[in-house]
Protein backbone atom coordinates (compact mmCIF):
# COMPACT_ATOMS: atom_id res chain seq x y z
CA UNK A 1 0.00 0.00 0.00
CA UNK A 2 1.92 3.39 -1.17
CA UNK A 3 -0.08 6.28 -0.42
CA UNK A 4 0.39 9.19 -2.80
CA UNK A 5 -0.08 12.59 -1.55
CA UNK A 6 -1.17 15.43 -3.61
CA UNK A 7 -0.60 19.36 -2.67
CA UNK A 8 -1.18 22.47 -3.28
CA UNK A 9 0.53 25.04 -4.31
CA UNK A 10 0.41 28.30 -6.42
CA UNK A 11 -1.93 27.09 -9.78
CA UNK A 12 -1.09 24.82 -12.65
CA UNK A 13 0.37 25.28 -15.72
CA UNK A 14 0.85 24.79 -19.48
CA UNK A 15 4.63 24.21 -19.34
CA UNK A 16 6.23 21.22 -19.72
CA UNK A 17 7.57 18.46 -17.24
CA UNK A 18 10.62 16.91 -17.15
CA UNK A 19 11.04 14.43 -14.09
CA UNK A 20 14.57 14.58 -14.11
CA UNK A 21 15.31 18.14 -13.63
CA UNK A 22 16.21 19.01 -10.05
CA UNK A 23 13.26 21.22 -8.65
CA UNK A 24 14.07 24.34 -7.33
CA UNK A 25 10.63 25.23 -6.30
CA UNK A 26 10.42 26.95 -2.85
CA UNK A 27 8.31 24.53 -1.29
CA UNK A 28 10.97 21.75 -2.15
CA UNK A 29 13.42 23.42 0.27
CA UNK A 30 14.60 22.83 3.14
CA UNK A 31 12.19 25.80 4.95
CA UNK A 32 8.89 24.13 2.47
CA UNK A 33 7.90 20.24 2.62
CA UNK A 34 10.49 19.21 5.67
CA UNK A 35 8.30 21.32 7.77
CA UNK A 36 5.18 20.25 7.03
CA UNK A 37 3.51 18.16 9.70
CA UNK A 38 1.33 16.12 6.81
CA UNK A 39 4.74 15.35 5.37
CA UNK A 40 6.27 13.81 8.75
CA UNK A 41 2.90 12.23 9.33
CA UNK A 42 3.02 9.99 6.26
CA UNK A 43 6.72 9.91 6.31
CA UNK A 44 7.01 8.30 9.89
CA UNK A 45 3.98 6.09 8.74
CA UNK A 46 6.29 5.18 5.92
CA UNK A 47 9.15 4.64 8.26
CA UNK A 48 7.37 2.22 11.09
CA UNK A 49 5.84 -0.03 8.06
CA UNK A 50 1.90 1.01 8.34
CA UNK A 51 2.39 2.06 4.99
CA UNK A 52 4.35 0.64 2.17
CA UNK A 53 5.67 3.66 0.02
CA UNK A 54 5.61 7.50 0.19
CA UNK A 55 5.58 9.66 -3.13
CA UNK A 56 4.47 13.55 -3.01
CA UNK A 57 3.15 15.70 -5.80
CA UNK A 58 2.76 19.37 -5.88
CA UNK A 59 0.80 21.24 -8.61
CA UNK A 60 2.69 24.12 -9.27
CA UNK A 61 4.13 26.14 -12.60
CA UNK A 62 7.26 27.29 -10.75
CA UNK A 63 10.11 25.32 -11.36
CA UNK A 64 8.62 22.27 -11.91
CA UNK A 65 11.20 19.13 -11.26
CA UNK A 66 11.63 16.47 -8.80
CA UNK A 67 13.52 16.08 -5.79
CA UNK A 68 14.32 13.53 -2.94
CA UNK A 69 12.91 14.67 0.00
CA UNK A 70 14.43 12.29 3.75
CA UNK A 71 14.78 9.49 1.08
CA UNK A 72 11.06 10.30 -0.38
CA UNK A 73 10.34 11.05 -4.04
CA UNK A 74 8.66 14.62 -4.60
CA UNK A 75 7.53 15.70 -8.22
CA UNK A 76 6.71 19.62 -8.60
CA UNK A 77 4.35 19.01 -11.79
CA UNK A 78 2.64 21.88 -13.58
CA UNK A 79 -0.71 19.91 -14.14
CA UNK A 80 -2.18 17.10 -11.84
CA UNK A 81 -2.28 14.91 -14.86
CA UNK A 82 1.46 13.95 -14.99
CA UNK A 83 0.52 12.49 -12.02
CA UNK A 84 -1.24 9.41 -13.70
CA UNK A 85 1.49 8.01 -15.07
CA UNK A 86 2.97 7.24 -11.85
CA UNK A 87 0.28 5.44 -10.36
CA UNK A 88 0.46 2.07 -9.27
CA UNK A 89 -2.70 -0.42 -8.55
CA UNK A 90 -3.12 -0.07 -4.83
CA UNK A 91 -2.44 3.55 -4.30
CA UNK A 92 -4.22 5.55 -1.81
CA UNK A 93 -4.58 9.40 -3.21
CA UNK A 94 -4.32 11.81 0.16
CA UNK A 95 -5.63 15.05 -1.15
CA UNK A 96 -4.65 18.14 1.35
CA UNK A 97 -6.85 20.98 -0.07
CA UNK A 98 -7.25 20.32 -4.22
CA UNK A 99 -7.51 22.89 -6.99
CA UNK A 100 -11.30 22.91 -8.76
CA UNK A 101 -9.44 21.41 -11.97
CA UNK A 102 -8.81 18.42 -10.27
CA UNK A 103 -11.99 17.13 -10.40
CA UNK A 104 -12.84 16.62 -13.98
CA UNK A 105 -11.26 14.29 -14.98
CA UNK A 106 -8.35 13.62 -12.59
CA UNK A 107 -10.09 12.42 -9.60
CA UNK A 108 -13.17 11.23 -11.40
CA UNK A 109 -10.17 8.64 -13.00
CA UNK A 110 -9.53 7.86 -9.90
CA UNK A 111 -12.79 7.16 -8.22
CA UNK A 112 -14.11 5.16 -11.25
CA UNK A 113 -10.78 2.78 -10.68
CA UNK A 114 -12.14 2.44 -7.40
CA UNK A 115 -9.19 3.86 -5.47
CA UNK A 116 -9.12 5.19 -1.57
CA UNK A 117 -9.45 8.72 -2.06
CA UNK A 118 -8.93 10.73 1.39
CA UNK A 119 -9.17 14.39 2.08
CA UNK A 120 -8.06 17.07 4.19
CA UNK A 121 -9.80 20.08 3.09
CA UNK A 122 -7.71 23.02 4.51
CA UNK A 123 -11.36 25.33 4.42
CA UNK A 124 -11.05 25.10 0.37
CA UNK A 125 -14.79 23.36 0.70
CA UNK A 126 -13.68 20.70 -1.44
CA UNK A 127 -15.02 18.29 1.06
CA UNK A 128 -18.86 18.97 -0.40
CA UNK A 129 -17.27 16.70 -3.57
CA UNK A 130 -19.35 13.51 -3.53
CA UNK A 131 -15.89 11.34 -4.30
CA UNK A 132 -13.90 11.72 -1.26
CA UNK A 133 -14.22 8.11 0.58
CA UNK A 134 -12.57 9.87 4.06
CA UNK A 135 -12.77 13.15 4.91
CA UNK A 136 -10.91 14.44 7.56
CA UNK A 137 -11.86 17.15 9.93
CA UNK A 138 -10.24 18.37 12.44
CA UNK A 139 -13.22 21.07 13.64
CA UNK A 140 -15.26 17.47 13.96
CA UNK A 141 -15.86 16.63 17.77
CA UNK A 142 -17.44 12.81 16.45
CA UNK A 143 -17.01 10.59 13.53
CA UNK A 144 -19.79 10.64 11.16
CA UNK A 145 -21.39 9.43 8.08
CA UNK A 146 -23.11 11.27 5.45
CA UNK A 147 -26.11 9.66 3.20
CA UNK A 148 -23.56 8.86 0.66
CA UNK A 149 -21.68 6.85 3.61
CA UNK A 150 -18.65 8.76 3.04
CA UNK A 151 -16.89 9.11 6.60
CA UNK A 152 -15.88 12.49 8.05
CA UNK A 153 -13.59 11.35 10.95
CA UNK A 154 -12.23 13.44 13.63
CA UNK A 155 -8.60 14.41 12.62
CA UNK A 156 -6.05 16.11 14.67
CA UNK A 157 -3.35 18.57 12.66
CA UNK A 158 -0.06 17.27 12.90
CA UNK A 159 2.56 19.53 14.36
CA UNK A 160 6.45 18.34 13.05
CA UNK A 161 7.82 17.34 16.61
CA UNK A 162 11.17 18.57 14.56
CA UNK A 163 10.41 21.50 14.31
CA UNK A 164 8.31 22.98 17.05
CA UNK A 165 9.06 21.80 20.78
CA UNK A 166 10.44 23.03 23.73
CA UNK A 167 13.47 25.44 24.12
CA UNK A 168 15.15 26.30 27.46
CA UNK A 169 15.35 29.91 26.30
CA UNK A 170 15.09 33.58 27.66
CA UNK A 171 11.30 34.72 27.62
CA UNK A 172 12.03 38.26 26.63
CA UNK A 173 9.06 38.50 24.69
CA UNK A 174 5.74 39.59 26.80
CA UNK A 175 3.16 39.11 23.49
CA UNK A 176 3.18 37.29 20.02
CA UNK A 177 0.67 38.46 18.21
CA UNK A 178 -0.32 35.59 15.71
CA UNK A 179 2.14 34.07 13.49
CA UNK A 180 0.47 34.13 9.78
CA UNK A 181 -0.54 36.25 7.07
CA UNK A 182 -1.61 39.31 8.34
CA UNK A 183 -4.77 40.87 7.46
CA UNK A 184 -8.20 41.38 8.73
CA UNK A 185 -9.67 37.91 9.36
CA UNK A 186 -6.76 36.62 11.36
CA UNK A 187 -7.04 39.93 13.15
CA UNK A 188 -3.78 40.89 14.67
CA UNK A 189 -4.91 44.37 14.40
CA UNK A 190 -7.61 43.56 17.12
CA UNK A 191 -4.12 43.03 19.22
CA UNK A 192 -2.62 46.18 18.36
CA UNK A 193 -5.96 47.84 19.36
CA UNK A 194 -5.31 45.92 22.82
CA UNK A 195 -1.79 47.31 23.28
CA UNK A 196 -3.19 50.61 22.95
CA UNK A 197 -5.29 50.06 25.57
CA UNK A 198 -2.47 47.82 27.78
CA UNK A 199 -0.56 51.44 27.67
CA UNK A 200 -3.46 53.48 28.61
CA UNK A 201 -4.75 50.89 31.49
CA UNK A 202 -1.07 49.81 33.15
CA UNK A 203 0.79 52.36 32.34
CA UNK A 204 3.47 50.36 30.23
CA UNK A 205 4.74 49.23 26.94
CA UNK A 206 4.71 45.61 26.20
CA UNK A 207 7.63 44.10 24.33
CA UNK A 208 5.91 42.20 22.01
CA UNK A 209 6.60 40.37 18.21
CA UNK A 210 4.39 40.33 14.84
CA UNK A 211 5.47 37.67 12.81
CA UNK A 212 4.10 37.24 8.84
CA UNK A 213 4.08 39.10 5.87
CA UNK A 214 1.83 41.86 5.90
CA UNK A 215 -0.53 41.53 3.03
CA UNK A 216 -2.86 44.62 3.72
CA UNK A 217 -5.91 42.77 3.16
CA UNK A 218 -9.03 44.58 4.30
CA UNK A 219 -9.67 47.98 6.06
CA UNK A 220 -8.35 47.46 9.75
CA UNK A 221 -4.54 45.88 8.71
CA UNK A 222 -3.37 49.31 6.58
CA UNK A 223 -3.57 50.53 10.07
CA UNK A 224 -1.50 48.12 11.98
CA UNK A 225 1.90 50.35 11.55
CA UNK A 226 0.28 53.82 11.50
CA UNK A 227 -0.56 52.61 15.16
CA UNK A 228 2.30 51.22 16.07
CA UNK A 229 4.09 54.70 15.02
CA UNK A 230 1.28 56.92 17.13
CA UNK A 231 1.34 55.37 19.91
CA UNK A 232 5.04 54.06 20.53
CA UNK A 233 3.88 50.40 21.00
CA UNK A 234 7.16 48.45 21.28
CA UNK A 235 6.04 45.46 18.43
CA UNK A 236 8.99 43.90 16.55
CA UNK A 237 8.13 43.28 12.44
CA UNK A 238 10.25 40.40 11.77
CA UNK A 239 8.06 40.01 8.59
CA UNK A 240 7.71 36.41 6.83
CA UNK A 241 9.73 33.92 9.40
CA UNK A 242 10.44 29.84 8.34
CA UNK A 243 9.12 27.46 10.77
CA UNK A 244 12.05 26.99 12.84
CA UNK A 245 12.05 30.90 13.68
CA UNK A 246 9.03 30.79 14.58
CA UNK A 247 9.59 28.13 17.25
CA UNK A 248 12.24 30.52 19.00
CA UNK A 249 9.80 33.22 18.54
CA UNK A 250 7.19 31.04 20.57
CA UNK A 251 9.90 29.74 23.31
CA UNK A 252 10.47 33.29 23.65
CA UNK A 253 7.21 34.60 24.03
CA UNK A 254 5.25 34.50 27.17
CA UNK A 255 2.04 34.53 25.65
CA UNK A 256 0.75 34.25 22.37
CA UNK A 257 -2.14 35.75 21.29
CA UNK A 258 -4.50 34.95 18.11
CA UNK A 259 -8.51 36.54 18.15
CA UNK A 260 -8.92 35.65 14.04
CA UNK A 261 -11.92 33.33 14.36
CA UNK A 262 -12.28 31.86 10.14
CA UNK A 263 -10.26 29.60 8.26
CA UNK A 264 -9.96 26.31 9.42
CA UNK A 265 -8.06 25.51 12.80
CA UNK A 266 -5.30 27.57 11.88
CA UNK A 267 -2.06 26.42 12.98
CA UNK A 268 -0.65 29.11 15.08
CA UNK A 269 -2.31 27.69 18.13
CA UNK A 270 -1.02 24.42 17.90
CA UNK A 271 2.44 25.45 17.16
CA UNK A 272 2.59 27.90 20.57
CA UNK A 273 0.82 25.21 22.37
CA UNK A 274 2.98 22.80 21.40
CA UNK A 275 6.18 24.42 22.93
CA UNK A 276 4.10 25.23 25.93
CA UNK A 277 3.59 29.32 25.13
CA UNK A 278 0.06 30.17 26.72
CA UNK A 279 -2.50 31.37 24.57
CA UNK A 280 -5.37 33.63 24.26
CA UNK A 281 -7.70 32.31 21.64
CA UNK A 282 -10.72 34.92 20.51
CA UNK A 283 -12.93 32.28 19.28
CA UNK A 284 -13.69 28.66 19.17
CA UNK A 285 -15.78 27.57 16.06
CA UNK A 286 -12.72 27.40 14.09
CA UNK A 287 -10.23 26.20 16.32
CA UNK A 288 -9.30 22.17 17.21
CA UNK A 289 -11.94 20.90 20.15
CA UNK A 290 -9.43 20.75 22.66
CA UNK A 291 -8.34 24.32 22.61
CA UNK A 292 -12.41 25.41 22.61
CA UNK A 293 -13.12 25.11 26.47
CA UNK A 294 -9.92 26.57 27.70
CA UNK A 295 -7.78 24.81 30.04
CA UNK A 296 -5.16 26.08 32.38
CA UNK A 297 -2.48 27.98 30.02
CA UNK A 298 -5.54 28.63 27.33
CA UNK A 299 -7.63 31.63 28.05
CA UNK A 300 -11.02 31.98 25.61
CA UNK A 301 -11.30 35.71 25.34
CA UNK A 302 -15.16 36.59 26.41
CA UNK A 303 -15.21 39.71 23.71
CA UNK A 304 -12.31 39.82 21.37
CA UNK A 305 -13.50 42.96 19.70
CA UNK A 306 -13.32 44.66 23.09
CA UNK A 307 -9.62 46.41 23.47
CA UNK A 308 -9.96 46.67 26.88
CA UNK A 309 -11.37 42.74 28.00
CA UNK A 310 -8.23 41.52 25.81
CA UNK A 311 -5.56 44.00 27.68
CA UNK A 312 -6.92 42.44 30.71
CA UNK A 313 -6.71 38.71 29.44
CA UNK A 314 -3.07 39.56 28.29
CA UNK A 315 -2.36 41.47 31.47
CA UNK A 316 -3.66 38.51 33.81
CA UNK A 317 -1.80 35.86 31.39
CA UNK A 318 1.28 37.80 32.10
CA UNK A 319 0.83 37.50 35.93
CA UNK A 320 0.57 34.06 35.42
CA UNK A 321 3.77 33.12 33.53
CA UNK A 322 5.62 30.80 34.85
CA UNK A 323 7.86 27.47 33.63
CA UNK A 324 5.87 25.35 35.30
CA UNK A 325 2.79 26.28 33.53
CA UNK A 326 4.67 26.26 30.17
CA UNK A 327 5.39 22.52 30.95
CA UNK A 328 1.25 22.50 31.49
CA UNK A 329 0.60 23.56 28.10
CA UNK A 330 2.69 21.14 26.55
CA UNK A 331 2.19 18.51 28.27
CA UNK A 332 -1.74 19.33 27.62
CA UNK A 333 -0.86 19.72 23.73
CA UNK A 334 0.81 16.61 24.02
CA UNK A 335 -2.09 14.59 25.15
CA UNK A 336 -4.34 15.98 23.12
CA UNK A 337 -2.79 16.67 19.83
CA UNK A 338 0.50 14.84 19.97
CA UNK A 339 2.59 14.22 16.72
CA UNK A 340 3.01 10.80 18.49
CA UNK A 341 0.69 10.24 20.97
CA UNK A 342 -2.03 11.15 19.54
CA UNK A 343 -1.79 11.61 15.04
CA UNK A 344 0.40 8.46 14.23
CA UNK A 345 -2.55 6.12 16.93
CA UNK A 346 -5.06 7.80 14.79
CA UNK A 347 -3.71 7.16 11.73
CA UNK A 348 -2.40 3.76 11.88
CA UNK A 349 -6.02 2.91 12.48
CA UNK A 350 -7.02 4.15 9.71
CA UNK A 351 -4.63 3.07 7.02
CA UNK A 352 -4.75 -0.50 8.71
CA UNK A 353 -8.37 -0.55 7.63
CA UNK A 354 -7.73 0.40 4.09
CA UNK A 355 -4.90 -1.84 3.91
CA UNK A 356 -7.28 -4.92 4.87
CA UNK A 357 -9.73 -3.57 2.43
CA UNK A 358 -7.80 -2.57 -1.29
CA UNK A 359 -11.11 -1.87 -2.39
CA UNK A 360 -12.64 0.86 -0.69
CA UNK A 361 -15.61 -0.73 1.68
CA UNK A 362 -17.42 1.67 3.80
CA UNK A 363 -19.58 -0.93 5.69
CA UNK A 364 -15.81 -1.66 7.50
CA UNK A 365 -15.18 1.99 8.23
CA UNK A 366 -18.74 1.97 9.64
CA UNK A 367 -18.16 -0.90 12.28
CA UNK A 368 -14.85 0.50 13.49
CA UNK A 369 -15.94 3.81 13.46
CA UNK A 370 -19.52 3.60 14.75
């Protein structure tokens, strides 16, 4: 059983593909794939024999190529359908997100050769396509079946234990605010706004860090650095940071902060969690389950649009910082979402179904699932 998983990237392409031209596609280096926690999911499935084979596919027009990847084959194609060529009988197709084109006739191909075909749907809404045999959610508090019997099963984000995890490390930062795109829906200005109000309150200027590029998206984010400027906030602009910044950035940080409430359990949470920062979620619809009822190092903001409720969240996280509690969060994260703990268990069941059952056969996903 090799399970081929399919990516996306920026768009496809007319150009031609040559398989044997060294990719130097962005998401092929060593800051790209490495640090994704799908890609050490399947790999370490790969690795402790729950799955045969590994091979990885991104669409993408830029610099198209192929590359080994920890001893796994990775093919940047411009089109999805130099992927058929590759394709061996058994093959599960693990679809994280999936561009509207690959529908008709790519994954039609496949569910007419009556192939496992699994999803992650990364809030692209590709899940409402009747195909999908698995879909996995990780918003989902049960495992269900639709009328179609297709499963949606609970799915926890994997976090690359590589990558993000503990640091014994100065915490010389009081606030990171986010650690993503910046613009209006993931609403780090709402924690500027807060800062303002921090000053105004306590009397004092948080040292604080405001990691991603800053796309400008929407009314509220143009103002972000005006703000900043006005009111002499003290808010480091590192700008776009790789993965392994970012996990000094959260070591360092005594509390991270994120009131966006869209998208689809957005990863900042998990990562700060993971390392044990303490976080201040502003909503809980779009967030993993077991960040939604707070625990002790995860405060639910009651009115993230309020400046002044957040200054005092932030100002009574603050009081609260300790090491000990930092071992609380991750040791939390770790029961709850852990890369091995928690992901691998879940997965293993599920590919040991599928590899019992070559032919996809819901009526066994039912009984173990049920």
């Amino acid at each position: 059983m090799r399970v081929v998983f399919l990516y996306t990237s920026n768009g496809r392409s007319a150009s031609s593909w040559d398989q044997n031209v060294e990719s130097k596609n962005h998401f092929l280096s060593v800051h790209g794939l490495p640090t994704e926690g799908y890609f050490h999911m399947l790999k370490r499935l790969k690795d402790i024999g729950v799955i045969d084979d590994l091979i990885v596919f991104i669409e993408s027009g830029r610099q198209p190529g192929s590359k080994i990847i920890d001893g796994i084959r990775c093919h940047v194609v411009p089109m999805i359908e130099y992927v058929e060529p590759f394709l061996q009988e058994d093959d599960v197709i693990f679809v994280r997100g999936g561009f509207r084109g690959w529908y008709d006739p790519f994954l039609l191909k496949m569910e007419a050769q009556k192939r496992w075909l699994i999803l992650y749907a990364a809030n692209t809404g590709r899940q409402r396509w009747m195909l999908w045999n698995v879909v996995l959610s990780d918003l989902n508090t049960n495992h269900s079946f639709d009328k179609r019997q297709r499963a949606f099963l609970m799915f926890n984000k994997p976090i690359a234990p590589s990558v993000f995890y503990t640091m014994d490390i100065e915490r010389d930062i009081d606030v990171c605010i986010g650690a993503s795109k910046i613009h209006d829906k993931k609403a780090q200005w709402r924690v500027i706004d807060a800062l303002i109000e921090y000053q105004r309150i306590y009397q004092k200027t948080l040292k604080c860090i405001l990691p991603g590029s800053m796309k400008y998206r929407g009314t509220e984010t143009p103002q972000i650095v005006p703000k900043i400027t006005k009111h002499g906030l003290n808010v480091e602009q590192p700008g776009f940071v790789d993965r392994y910044k970012l996990n000094e950035i959260y070591n360092r940080s005594k509390v991270y902060v994120y009131l966006g409430n869209s998208g689809e359990n957005d990863r900042g949470p998990l990562e700060a969690t993971c390392v044990g920062c303490p976080t201040i979620l502003g909503g809980t619809t779009r967030h993993a389950p077991f960040l939604r009822g707070g625990s002790e190092g995860i405060l639910i903001s009651k009115d993230p649009s309020n400046p002044e409720i957040v200054a005092n969240d932030i100002h009574a996280m603050l009081k609260m910082h300790s090491e000990n509690r930092r071992l609380t969060v991750a040791h939390y994260f770790d029961k709850c979402n852990g890369f091995h703990t928690v992901v691998i268990p879940q997965m293993t069941r599920l590919f040991n179904i599928i590899r019992n059952n070559p032919t996809p056969n819901m009526k066994c996903l039912q009984e173990e699932y049920s």
